[in-house]
N, C-alpha and C. Protein backbone atom coordinates (compact mmCIF):
# COMPACT_ATOMS: atom_id res chain seq x y z
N UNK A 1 0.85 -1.18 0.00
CA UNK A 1 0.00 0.00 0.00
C UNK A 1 0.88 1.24 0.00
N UNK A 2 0.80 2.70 -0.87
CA UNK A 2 1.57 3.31 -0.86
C UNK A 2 1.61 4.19 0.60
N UNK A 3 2.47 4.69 0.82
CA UNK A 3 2.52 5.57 1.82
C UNK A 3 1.88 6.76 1.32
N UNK A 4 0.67 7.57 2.22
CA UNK A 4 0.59 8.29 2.75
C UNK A 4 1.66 9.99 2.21
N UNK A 5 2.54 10.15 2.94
CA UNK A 5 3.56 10.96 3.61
C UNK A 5 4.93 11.08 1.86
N UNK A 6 4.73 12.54 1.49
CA UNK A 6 5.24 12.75 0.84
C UNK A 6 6.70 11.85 1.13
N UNK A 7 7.35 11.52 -0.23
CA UNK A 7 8.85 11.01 -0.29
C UNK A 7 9.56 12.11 -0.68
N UNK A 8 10.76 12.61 0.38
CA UNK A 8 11.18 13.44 -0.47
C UNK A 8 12.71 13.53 -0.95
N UNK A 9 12.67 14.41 -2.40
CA UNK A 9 13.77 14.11 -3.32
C UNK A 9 14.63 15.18 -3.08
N UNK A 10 15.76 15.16 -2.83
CA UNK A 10 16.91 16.07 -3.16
C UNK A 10 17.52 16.67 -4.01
N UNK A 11 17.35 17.66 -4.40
CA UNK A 11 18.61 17.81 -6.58
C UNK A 11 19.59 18.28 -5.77
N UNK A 12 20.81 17.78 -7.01
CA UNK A 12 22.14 18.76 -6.26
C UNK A 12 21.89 19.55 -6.83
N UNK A 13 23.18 20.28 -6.68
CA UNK A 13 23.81 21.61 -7.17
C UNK A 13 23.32 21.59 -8.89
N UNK A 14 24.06 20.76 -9.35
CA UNK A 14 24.44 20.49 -10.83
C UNK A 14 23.38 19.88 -11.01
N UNK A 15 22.02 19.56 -12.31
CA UNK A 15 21.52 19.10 -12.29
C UNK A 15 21.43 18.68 -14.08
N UNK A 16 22.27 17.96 -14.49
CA UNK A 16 22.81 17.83 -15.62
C UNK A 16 22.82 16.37 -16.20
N UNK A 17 23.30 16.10 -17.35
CA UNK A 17 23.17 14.86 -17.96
C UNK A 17 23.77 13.79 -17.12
N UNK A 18 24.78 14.15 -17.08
CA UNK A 18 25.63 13.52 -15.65
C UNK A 18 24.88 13.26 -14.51
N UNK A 19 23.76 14.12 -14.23
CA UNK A 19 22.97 13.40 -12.87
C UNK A 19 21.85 12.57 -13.26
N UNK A 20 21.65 13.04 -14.15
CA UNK A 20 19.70 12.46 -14.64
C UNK A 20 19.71 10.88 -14.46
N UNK A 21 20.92 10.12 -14.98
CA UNK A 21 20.28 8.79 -14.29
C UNK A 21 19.83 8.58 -12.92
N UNK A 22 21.35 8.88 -11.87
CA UNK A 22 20.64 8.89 -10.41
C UNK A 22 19.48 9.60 -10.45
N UNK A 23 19.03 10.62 -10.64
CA UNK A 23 18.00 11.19 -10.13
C UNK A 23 16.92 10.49 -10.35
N UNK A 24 16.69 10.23 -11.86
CA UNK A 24 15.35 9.28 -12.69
C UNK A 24 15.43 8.21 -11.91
N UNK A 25 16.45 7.19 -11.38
CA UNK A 25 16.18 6.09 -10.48
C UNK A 25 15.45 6.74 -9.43
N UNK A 26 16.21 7.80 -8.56
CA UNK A 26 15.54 8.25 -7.30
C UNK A 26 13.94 8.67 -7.11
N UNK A 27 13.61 9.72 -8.45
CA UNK A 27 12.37 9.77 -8.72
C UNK A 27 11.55 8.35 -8.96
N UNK A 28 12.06 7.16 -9.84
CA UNK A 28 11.22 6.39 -9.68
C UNK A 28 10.70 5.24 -8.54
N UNK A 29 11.84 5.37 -7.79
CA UNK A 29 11.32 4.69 -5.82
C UNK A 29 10.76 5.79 -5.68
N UNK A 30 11.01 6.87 -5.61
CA UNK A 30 9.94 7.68 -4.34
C UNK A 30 8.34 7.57 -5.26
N UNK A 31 8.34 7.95 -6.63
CA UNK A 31 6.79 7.80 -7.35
C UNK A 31 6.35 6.69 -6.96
N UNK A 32 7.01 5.20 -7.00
CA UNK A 32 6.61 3.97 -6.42
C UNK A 32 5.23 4.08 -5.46
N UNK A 33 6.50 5.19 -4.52
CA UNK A 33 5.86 4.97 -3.05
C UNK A 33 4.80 5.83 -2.20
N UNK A 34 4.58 6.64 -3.43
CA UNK A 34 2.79 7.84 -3.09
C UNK A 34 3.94 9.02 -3.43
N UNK A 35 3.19 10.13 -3.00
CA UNK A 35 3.79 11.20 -3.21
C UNK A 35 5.18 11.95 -3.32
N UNK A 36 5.08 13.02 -3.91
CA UNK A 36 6.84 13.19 -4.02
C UNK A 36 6.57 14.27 -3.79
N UNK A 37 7.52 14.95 -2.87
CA UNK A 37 8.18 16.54 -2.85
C UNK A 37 9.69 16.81 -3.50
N UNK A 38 9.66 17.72 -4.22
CA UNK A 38 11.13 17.76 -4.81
C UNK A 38 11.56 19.31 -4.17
N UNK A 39 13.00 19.05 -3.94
CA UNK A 39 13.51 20.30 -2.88
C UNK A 39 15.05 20.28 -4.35
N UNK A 40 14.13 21.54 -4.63
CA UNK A 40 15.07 22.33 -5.71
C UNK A 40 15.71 23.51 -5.08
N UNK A 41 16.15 23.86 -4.05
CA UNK A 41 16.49 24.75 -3.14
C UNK A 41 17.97 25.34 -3.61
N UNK A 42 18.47 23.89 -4.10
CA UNK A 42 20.72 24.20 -3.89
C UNK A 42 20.78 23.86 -5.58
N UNK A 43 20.03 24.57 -6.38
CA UNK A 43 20.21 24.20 -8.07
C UNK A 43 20.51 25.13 -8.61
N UNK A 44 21.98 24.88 -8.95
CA UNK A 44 22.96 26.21 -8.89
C UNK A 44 22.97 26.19 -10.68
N UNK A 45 22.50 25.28 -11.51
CA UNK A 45 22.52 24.68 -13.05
C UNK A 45 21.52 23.15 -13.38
N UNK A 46 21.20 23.87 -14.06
CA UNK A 46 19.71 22.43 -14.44
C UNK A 46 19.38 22.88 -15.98
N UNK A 47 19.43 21.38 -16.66
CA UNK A 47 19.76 21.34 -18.09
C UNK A 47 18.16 20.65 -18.42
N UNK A 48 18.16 21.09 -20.04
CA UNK A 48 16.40 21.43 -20.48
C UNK A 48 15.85 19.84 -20.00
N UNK A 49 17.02 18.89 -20.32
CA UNK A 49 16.54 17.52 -20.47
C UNK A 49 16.21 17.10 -18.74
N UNK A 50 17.10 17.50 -17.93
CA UNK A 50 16.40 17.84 -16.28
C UNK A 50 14.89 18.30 -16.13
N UNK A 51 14.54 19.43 -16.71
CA UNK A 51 13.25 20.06 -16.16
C UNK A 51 12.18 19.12 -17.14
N UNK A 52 12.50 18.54 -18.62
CA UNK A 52 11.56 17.82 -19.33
C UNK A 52 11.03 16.32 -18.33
N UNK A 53 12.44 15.92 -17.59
CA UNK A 53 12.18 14.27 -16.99
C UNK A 53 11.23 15.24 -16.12
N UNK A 54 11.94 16.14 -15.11
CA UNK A 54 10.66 16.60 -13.94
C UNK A 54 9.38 16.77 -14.55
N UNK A 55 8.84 17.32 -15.69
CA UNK A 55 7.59 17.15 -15.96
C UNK A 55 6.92 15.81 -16.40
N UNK A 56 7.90 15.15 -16.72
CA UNK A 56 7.46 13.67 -17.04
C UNK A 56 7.25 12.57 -15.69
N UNK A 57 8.02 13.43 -14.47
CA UNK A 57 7.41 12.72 -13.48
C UNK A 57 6.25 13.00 -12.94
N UNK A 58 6.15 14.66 -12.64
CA UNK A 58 5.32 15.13 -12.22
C UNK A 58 3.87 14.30 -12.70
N UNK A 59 3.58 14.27 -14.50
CA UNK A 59 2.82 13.33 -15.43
C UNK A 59 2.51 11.84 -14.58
N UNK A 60 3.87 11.11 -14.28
CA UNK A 60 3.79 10.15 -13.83
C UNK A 60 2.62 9.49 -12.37
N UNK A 61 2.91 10.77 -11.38
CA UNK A 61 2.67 11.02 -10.17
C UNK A 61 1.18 11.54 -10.55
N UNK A 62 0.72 12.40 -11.12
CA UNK A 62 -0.69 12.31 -11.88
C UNK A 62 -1.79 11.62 -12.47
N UNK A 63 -1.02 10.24 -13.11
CA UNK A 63 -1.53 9.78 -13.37
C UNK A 63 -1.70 8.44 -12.42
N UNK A 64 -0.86 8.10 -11.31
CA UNK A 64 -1.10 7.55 -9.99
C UNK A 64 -1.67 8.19 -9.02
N UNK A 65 -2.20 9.37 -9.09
CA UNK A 65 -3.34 10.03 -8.25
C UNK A 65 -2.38 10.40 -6.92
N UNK A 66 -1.20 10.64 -7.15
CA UNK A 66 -0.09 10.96 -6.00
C UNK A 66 -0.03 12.83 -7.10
N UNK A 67 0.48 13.62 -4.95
CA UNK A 67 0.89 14.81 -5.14
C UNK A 67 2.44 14.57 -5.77
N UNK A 68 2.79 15.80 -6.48
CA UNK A 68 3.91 15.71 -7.09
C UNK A 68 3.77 17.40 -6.88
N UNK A 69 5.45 17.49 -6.16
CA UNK A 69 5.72 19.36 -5.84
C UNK A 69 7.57 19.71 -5.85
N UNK A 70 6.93 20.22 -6.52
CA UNK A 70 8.92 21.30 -6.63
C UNK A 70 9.06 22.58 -5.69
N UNK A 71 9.61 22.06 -3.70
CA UNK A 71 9.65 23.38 -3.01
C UNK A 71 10.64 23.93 -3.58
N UNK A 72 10.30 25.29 -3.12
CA UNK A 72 11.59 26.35 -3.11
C UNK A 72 12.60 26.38 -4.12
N UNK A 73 12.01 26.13 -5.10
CA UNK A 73 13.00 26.05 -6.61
C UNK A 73 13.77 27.19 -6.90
N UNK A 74 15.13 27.19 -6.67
CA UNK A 74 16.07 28.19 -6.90
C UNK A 74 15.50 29.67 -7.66
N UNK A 75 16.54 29.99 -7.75
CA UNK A 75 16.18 31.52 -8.96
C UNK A 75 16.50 30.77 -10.30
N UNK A 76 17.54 30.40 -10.35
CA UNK A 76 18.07 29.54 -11.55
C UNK A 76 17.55 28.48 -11.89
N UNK A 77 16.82 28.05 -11.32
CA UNK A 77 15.59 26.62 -11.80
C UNK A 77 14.38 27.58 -12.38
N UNK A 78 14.08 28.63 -11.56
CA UNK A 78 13.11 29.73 -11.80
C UNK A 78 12.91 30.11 -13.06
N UNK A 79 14.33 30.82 -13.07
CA UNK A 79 14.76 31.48 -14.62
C UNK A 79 15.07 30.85 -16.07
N UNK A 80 15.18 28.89 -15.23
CA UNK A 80 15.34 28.16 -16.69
C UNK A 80 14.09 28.17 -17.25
N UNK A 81 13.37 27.77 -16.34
CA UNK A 81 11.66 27.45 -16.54
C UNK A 81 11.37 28.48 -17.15
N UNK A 82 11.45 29.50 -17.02
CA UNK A 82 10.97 31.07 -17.66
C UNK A 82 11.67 30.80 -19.03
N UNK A 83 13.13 30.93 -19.23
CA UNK A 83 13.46 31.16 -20.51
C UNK A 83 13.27 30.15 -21.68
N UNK A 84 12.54 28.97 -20.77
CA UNK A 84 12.47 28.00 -22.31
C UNK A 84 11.07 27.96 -22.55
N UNK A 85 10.36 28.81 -21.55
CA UNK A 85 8.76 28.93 -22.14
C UNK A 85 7.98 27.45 -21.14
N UNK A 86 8.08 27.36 -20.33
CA UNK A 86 7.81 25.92 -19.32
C UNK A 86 7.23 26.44 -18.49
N UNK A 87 6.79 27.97 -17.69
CA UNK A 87 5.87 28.38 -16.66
C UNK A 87 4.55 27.55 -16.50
N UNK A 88 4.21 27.59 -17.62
CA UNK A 88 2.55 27.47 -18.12
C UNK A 88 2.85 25.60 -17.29
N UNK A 89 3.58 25.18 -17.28
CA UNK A 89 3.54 23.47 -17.01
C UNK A 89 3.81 23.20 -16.02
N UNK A 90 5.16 24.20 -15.50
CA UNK A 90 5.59 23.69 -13.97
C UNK A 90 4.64 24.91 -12.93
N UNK A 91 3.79 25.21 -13.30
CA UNK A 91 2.76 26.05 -12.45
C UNK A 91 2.64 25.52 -11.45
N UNK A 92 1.70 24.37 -12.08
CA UNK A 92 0.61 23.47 -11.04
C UNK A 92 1.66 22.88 -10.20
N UNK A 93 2.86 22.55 -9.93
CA UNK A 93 3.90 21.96 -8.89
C UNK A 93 5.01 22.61 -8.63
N UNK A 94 4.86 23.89 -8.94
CA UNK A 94 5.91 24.77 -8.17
C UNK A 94 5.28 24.88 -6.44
N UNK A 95 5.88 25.44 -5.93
CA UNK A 95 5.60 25.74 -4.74
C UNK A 95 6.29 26.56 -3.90
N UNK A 96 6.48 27.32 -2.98
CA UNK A 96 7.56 28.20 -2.57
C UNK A 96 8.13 28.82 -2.86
């Protein structure tokens, strides 16, 4: 039975091709397991193919009837989302 109680995910600093496997594993135990909070707080660089998987989880977590949320998303997670035209999508799971 899933838990309840958001799982929550960490990004580093760097959030780049180089991370996206760990992360996509990490995102897919915590989606497993009910809800996800993602703590974009210390995302000092995050690449387009980063914010595309986050909407493809977010999708994921939607369509398992689990919350899916991005706290406190940097300025620079902020400002990627802005400059590639992605507001309109990461709306509904921004947060903070």
């Amino acid at each position: 039975m899933p838990k309840s109680q958001a799982q929550s995910v960490v990004l580093p600093r760097i959030v780049d091709l180089d991370a996206l496997d760990e992360i996509r594993e990490t995102l897919l135990g915590a989606l497993q397991a009910g809800p996800v909070e993602i703590d974009a707080e210390a995302v000092d660089r995050v690449s387009t193919n980063a914010l595309f998987m986050l909407l493809s989880a977010a999708g994921s977590a939607k369509q398992a009837s689990f919350a899916f949320t991005i706290a406190k998303a940097s300025d620079v997670m902020r400002a990627s989302i802005e400059k590639l035209g992605l507001d309109e999508h990461f709306a509904p799971v921004l947060k903070g």
